[in-house]
PDB file of N, CA and C in Angstrom:
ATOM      1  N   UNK A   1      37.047 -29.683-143.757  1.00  0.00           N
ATOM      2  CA  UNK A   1      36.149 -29.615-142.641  1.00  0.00           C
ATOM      3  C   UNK A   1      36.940 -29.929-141.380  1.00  0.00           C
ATOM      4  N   UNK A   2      37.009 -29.283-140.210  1.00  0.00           N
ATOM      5  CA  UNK A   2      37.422 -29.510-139.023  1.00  0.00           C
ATOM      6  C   UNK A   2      36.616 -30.361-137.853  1.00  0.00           C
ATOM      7  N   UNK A   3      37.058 -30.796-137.223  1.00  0.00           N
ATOM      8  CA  UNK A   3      36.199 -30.871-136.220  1.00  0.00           C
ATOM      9  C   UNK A   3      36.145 -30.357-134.765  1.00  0.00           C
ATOM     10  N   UNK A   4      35.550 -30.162-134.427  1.00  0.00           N
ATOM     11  CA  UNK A   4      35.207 -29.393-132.993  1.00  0.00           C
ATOM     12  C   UNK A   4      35.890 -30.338-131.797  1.00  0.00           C
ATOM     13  N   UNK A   5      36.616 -29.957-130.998  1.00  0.00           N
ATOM     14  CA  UNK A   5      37.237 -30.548-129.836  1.00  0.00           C
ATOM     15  C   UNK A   5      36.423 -30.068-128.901  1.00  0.00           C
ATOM     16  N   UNK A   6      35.206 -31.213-128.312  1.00  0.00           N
ATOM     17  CA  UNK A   6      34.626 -30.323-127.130  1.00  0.00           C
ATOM     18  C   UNK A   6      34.925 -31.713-125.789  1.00  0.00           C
ATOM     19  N   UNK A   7      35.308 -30.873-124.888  1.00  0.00           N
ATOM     20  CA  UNK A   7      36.053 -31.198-123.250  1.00  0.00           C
ATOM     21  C   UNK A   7      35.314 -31.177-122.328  1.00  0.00           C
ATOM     22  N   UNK A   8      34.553 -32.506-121.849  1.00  0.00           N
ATOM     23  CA  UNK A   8      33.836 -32.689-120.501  1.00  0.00           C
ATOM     24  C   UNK A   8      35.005 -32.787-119.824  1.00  0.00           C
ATOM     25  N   UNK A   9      34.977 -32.256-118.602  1.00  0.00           N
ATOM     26  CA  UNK A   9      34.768 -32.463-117.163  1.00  0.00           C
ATOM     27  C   UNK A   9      34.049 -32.875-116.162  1.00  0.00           C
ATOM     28  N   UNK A  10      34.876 -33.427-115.789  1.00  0.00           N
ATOM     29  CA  UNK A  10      34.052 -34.400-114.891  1.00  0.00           C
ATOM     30  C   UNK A  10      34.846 -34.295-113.137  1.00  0.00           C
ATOM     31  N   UNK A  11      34.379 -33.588-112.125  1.00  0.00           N
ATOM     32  CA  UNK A  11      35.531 -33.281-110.919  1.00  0.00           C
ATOM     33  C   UNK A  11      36.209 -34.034-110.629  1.00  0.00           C
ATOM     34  N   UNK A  12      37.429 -34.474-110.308  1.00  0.00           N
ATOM     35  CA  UNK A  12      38.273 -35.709-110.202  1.00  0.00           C
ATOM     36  C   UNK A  12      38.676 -36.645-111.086  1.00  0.00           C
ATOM     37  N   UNK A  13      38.321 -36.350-112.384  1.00  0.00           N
ATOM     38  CA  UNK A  13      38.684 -37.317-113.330  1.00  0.00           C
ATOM     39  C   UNK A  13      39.382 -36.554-114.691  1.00  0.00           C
ATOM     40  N   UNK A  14      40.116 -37.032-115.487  1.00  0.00           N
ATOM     41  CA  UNK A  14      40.679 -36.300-116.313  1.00  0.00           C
ATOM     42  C   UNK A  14      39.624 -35.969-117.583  1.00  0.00           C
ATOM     43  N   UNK A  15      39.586 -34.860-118.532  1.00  0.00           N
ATOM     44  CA  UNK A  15      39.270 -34.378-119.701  1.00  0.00           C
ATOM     45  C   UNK A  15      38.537 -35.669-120.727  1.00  0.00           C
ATOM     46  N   UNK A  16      37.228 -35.827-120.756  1.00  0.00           N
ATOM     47  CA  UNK A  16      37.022 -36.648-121.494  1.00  0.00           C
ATOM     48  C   UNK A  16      36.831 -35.831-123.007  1.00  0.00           C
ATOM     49  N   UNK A  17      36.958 -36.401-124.117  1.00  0.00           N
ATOM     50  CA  UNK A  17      36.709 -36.335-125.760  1.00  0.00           C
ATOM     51  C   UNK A  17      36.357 -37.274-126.226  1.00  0.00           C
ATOM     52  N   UNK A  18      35.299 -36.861-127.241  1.00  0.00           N
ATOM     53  CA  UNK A  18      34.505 -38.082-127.731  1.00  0.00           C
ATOM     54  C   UNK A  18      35.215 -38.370-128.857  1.00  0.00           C
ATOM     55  N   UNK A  19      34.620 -39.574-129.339  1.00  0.00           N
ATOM     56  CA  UNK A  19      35.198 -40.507-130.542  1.00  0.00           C
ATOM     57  C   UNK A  19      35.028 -39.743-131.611  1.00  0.00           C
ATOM     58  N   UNK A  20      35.778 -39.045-132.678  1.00  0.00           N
ATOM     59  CA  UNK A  20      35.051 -39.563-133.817  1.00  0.00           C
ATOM     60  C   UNK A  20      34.541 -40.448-134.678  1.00  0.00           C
ATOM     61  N   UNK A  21      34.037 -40.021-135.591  1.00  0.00           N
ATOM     62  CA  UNK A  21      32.666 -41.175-136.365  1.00  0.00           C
ATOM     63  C   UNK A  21      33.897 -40.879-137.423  1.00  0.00           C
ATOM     64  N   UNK A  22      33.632 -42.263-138.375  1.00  0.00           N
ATOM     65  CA  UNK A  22      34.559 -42.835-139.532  1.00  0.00           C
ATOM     66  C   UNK A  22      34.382 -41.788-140.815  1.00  0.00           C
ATOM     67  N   UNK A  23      33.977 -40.857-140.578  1.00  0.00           N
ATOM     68  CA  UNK A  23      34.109 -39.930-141.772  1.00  0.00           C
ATOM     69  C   UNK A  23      34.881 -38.591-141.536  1.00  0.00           C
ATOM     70  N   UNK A  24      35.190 -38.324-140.231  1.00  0.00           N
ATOM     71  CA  UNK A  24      36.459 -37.409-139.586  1.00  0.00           C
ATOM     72  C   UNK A  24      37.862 -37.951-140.056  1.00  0.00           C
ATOM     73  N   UNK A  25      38.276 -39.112-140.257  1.00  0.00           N
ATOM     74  CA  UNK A  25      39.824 -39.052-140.486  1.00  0.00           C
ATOM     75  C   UNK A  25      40.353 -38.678-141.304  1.00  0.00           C
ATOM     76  N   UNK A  26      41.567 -37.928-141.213  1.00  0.00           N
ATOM     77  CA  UNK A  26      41.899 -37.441-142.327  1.00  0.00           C
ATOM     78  C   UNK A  26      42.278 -38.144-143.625  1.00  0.00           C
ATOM     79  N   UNK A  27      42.413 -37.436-144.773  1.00  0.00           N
ATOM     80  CA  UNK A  27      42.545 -38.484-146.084  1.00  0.00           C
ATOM     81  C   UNK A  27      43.830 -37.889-146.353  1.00  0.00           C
ATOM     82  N   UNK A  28      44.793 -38.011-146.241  1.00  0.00           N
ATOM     83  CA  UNK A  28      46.271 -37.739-146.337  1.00  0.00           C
ATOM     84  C   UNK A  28      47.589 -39.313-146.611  1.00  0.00           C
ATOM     85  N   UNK A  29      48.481 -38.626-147.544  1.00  0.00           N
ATOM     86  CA  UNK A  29      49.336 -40.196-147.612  1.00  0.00           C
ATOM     87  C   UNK A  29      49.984 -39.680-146.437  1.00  0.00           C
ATOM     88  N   UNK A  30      51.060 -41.014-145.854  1.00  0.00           N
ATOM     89  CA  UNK A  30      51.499 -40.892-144.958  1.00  0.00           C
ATOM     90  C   UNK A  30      53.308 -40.980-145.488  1.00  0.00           C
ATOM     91  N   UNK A  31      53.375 -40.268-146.886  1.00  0.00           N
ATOM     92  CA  UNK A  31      54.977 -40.555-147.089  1.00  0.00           C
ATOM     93  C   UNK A  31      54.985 -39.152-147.965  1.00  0.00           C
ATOM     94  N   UNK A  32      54.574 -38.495-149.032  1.00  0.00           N
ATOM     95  CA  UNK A  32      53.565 -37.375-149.520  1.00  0.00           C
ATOM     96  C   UNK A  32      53.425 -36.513-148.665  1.00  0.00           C
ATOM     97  N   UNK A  33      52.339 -36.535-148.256  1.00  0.00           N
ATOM     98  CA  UNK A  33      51.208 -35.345-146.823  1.00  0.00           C
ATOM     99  C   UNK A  33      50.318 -34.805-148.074  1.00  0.00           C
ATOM    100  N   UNK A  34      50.144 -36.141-149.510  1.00  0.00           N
ATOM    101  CA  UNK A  34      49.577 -35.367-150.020  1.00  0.00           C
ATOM    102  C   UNK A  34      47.905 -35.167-149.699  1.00  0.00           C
ATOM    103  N   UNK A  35      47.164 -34.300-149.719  1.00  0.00           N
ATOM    104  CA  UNK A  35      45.643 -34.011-149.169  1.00  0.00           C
ATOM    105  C   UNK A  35      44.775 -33.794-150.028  1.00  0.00           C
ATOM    106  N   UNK A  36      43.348 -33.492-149.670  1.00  0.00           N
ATOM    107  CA  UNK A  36      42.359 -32.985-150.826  1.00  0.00           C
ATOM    108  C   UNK A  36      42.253 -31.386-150.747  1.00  0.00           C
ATOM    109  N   UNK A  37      42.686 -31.166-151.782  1.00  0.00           N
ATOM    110  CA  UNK A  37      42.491 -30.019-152.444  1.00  0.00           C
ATOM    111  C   UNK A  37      41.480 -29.262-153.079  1.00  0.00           C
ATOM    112  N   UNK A  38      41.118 -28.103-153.384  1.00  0.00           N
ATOM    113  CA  UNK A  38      39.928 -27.849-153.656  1.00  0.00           C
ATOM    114  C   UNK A  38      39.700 -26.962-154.761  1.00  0.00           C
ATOM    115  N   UNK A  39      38.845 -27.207-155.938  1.00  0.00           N
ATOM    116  CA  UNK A  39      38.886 -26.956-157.240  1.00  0.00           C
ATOM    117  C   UNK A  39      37.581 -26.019-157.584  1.00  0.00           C
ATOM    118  N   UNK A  40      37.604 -26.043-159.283  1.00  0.00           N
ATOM    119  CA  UNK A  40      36.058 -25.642-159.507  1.00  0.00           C
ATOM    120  C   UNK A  40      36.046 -26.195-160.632  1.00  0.00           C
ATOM    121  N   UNK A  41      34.492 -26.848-161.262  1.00  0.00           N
ATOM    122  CA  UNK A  41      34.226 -27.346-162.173  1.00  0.00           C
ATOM    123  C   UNK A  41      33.286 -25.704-162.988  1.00  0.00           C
ATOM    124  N   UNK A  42      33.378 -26.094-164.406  1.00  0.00           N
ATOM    125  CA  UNK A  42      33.583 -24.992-165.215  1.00  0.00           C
ATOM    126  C   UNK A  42      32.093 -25.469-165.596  1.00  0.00           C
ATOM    127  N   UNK A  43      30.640 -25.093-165.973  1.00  0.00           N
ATOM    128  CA  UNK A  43      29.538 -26.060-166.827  1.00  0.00           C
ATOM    129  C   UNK A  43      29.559 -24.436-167.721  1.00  0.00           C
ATOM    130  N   UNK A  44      29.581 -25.471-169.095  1.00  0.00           N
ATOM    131  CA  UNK A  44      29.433 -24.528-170.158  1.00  0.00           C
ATOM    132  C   UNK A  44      28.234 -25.109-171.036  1.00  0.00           C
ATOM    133  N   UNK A  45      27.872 -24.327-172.162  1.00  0.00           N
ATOM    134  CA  UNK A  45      27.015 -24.441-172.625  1.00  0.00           C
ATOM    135  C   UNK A  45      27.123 -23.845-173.962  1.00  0.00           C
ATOM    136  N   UNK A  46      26.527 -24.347-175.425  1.00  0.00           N
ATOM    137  CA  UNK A  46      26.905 -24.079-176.990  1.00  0.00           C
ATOM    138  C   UNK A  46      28.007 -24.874-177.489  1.00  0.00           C
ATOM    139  N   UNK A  47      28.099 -24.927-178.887  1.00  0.00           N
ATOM    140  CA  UNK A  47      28.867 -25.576-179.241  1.00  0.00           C
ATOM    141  C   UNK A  47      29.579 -24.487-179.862  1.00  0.00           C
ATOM    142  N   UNK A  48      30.898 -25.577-179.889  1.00  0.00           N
ATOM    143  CA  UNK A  48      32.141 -24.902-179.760  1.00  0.00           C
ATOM    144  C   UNK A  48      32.332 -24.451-181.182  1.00  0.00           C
ATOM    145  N   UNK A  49      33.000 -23.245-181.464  1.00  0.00           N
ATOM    146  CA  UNK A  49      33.206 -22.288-183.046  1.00  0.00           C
ATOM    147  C   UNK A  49      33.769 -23.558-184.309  1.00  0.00           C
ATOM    148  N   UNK A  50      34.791 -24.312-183.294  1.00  0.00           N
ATOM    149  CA  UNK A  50      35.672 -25.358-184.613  1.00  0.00           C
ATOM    150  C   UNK A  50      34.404 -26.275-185.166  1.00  0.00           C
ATOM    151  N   UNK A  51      33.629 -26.474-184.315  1.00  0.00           N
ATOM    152  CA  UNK A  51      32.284 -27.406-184.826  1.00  0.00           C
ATOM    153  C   UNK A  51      31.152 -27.039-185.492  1.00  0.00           C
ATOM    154  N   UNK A  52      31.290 -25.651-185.852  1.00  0.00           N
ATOM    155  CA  UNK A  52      30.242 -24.985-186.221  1.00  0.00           C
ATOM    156  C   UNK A  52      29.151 -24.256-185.362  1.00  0.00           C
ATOM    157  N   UNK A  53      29.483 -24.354-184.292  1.00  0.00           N
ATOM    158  CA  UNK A  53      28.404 -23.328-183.195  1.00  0.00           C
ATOM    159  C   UNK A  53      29.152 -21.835-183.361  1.00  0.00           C
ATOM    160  N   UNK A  54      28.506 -21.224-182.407  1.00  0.00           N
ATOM    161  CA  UNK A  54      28.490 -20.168-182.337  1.00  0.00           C
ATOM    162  C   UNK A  54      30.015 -19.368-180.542  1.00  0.00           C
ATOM    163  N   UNK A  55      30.076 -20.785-180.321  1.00  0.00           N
ATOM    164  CA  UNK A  55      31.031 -21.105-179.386  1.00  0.00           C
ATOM    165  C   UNK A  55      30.735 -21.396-177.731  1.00  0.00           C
ATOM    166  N   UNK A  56      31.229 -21.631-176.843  1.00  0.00           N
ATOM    167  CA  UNK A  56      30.519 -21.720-175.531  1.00  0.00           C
ATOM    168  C   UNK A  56      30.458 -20.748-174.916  1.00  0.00           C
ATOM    169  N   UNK A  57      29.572 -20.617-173.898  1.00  0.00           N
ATOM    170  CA  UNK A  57      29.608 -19.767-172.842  1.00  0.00           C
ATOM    171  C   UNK A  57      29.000 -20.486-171.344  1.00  0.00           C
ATOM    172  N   UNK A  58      29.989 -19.726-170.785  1.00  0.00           N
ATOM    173  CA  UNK A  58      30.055 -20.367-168.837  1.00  0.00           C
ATOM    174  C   UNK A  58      28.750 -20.270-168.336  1.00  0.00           C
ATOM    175  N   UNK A  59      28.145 -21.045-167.800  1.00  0.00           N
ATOM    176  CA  UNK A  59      27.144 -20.647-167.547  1.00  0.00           C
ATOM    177  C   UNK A  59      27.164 -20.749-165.473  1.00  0.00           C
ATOM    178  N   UNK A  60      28.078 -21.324-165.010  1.00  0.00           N
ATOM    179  CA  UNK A  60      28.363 -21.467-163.585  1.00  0.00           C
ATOM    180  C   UNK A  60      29.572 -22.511-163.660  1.00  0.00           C
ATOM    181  N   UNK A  61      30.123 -21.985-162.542  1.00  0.00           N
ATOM    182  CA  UNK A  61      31.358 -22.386-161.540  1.00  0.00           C
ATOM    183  C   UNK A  61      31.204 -23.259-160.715  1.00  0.00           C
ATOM    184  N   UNK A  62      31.096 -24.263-159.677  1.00  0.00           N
ATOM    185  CA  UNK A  62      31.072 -24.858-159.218  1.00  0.00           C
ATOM    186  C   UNK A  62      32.073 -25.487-158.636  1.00  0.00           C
ATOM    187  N   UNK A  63      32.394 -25.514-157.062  1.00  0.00           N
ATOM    188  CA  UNK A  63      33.577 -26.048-156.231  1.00  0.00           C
ATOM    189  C   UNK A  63      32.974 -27.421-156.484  1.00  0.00           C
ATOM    190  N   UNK A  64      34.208 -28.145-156.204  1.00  0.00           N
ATOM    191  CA  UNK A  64      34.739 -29.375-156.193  1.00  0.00           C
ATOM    192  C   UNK A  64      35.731 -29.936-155.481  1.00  0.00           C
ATOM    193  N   UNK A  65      36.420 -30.723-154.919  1.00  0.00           N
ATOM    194  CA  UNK A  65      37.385 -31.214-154.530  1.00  0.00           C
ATOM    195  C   UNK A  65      38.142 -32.632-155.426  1.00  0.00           C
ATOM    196  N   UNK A  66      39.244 -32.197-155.005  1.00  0.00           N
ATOM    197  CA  UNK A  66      40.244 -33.550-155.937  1.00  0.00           C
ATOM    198  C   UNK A  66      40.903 -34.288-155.134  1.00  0.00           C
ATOM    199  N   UNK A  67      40.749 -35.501-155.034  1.00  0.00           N
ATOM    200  CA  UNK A  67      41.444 -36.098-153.878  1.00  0.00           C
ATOM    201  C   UNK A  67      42.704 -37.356-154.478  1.00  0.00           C
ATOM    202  N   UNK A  68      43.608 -36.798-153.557  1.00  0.00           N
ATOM    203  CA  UNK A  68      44.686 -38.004-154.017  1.00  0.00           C
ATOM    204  C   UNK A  68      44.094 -39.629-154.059  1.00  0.00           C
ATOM    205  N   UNK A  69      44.905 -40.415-154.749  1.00  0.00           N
ATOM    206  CA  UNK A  69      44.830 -41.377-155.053  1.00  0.00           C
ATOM    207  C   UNK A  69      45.353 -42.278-153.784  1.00  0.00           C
ATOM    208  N   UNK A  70      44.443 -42.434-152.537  1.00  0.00           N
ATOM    209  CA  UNK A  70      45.131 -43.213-151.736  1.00  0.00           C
ATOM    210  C   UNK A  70      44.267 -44.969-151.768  1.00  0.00           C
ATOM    211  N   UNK A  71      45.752 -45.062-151.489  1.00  0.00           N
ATOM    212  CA  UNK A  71      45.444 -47.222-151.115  1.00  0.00           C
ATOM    213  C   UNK A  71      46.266 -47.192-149.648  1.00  0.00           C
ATOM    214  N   UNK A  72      45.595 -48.433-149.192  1.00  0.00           N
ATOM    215  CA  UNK A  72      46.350 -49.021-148.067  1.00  0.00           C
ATOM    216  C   UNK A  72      47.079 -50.150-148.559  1.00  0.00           C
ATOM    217  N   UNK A  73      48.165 -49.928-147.852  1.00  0.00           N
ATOM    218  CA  UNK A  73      48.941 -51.750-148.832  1.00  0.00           C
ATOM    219  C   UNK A  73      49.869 -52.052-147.468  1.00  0.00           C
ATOM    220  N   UNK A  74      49.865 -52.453-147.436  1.00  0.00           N
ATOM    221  CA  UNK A  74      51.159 -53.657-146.822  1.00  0.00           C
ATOM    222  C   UNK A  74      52.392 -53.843-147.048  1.00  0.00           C
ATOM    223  N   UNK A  75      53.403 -53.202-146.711  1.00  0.00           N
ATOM    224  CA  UNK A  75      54.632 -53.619-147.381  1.00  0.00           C
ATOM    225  C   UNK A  75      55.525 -53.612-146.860  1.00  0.00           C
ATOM    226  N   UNK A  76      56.754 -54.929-147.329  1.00  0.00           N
ATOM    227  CA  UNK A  76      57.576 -55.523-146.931  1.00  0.00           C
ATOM    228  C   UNK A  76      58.942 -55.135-146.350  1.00  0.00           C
ATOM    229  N   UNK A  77      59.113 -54.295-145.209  1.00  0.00           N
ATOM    230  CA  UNK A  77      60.137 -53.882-144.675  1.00  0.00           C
ATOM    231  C   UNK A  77      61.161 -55.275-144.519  1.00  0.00           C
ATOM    232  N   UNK A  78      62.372 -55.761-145.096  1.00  0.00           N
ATOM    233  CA  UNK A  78      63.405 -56.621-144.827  1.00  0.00           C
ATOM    234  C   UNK A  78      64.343 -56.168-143.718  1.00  0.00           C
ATOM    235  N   UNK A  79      64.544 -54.981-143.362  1.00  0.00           N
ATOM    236  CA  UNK A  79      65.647 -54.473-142.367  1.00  0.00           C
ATOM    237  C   UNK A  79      65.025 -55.024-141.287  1.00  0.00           C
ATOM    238  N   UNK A  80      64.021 -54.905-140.887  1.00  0.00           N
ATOM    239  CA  UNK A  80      62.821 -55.198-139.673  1.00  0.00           C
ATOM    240  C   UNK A  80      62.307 -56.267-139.820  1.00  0.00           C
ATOM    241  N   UNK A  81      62.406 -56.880-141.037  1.00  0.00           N
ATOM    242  CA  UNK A  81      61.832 -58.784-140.978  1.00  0.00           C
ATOM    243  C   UNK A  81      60.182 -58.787-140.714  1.00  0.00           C
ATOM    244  N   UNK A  82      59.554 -57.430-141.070  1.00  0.00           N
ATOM    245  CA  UNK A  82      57.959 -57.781-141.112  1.00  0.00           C
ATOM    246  C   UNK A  82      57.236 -56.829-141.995  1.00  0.00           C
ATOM    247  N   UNK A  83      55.984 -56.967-141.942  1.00  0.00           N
ATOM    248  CA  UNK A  83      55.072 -56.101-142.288  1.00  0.00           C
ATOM    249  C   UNK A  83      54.609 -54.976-142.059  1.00  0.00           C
ATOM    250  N   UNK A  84      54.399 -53.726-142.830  1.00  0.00           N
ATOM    251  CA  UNK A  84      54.139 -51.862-142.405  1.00  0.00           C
ATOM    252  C   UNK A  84      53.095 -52.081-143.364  1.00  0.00           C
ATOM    253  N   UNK A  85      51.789 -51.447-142.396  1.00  0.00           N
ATOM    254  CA  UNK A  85      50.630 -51.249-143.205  1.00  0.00           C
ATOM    255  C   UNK A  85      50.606 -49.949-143.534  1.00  0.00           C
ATOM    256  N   UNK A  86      50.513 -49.352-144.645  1.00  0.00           N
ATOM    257  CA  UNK A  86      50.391 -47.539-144.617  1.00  0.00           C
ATOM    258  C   UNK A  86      49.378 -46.958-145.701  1.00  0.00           C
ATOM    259  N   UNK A  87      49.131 -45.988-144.959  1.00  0.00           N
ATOM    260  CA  UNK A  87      48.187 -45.222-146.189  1.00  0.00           C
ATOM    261  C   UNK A  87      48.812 -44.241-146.931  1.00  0.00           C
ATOM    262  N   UNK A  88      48.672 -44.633-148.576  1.00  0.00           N
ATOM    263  CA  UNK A  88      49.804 -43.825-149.115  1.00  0.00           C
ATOM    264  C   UNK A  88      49.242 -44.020-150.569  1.00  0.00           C
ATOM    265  N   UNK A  89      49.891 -43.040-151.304  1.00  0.00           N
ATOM    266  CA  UNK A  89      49.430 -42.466-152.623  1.00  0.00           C
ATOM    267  C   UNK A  89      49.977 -43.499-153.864  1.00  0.00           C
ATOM    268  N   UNK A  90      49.447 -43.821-155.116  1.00  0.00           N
ATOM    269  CA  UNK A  90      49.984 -44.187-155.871  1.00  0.00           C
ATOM    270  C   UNK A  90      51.533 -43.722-156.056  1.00  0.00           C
ATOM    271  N   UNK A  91      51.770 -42.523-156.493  1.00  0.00           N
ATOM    272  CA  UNK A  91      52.984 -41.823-156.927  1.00  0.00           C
ATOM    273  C   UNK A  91      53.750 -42.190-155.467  1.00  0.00           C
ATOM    274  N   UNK A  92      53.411 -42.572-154.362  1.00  0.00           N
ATOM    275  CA  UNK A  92      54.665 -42.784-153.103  1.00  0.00           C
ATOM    276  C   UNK A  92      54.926 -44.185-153.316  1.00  0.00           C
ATOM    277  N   UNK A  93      53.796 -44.949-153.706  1.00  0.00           N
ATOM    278  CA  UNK A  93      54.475 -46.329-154.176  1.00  0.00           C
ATOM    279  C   UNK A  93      55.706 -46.590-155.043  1.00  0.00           C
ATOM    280  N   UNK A  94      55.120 -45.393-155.969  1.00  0.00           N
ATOM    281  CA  UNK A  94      56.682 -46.034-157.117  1.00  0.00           C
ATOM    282  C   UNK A  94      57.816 -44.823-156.254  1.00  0.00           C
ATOM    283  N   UNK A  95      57.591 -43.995-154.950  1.00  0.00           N
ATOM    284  CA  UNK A  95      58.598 -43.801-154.836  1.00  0.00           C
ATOM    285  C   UNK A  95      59.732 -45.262-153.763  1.00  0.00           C
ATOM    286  N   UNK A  96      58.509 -45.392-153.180  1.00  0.00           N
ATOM    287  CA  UNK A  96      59.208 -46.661-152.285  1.00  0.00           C
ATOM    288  C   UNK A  96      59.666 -47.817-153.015  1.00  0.00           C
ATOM    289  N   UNK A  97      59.062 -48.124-154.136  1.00  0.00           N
ATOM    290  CA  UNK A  97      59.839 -49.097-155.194  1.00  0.00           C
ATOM    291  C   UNK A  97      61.290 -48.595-155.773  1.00  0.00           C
ATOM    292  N   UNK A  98      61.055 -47.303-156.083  1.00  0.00           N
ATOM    293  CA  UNK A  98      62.668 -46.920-156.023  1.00  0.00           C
ATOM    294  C   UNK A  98      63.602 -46.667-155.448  1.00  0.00           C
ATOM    295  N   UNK A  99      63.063 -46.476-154.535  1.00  0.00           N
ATOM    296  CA  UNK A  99      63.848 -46.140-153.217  1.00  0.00           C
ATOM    297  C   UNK A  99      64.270 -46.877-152.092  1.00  0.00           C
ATOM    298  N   UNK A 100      63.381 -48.164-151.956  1.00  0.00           N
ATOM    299  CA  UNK A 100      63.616 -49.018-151.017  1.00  0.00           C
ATOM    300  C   UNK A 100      62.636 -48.642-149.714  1.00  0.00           C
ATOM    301  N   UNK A 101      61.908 -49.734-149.347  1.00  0.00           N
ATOM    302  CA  UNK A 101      60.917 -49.359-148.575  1.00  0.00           C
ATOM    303  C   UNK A 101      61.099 -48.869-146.797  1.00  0.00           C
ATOM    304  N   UNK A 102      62.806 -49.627-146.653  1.00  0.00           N
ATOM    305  CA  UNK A 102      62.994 -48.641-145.135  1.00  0.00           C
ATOM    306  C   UNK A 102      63.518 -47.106-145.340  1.00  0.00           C
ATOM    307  N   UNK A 103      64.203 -46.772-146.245  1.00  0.00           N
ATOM    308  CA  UNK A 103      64.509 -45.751-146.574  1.00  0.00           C
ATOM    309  C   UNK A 103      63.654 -44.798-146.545  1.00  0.00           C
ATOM    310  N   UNK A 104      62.651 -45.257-147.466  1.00  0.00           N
ATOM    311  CA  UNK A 104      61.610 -44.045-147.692  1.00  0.00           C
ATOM    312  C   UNK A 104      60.678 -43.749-146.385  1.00  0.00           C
ATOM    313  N   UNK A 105      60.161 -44.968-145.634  1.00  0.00           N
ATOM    314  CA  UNK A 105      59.535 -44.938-144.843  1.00  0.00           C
ATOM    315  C   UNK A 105      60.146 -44.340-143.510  1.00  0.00           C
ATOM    316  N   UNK A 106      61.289 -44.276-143.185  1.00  0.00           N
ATOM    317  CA  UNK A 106      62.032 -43.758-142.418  1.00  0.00           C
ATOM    318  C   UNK A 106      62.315 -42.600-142.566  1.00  0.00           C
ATOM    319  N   UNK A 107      62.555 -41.669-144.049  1.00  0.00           N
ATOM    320  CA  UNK A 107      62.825 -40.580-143.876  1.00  0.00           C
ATOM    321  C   UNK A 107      61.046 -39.755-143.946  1.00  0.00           C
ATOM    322  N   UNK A 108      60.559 -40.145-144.036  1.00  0.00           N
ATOM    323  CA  UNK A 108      59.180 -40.217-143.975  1.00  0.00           C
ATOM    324  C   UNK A 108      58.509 -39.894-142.139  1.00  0.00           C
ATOM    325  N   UNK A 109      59.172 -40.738-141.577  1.00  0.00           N
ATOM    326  CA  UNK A 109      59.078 -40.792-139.914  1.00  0.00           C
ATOM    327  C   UNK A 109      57.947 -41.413-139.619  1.00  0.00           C
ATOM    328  N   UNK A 110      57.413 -42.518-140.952  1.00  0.00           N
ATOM    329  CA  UNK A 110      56.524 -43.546-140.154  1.00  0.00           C
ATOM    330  C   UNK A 110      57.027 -44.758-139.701  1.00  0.00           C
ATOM    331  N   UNK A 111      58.260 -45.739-139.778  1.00  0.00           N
ATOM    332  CA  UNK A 111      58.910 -46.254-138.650  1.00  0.00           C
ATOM    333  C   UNK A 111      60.406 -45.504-138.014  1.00  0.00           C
TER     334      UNK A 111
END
């Protein structure tokens, strides 16, 4: 879903844009770019031949979306002597555990 960029003017004053509301931000890791993706759920119906039915059949498709596994965590940059809060995926955790957390985060271009 996008959202609409709409631009008051106002004479003498610069371009106002409104806030978005807390369900616009995007859901993306920030080491990844991994995003939600978009699927289809299968609903079938009969039982299946190995069980003794007669086997299934589809009865509708249905979109869905799959969304990465994001957490916010906190973590311990030592080169910099503090704390990086980031939003980021399970699977980028164990990459920053292997990798070392300025490394990754740096080639990353979030510090």
């Amino acid at each position: 879903m996008t959202a609409r960029k709409i631009r008051l003017t106002v004479p003498g004053c610069a371009p106002i844009v409104p806030a978005l509301s807390k369900n616009h931000f995007m859901k993306a890791c920030e080491i990844t770019q991994a995003r939600p993706t978009k699927g289809s759920k299968i609903h079938r119906r009969g039982l299946a031949k190995k069980k003794g039915g007669i086997g299934q059949h589809v009865t509708k498709s249905v979109t869905r979306t799959f969304e990465p596994n994001l957490k916010k965590k906190r973590i311990w940059v030592s080169e910099l002597k503090k704390f990086v809060t980031v939003k980021l995926t399970m699977r980028a955790l164990k990459t920053v555990t292997k990798n070392g957390a300025y490394a990754t985060l740096k080639s990353a271009g979030v510090i």
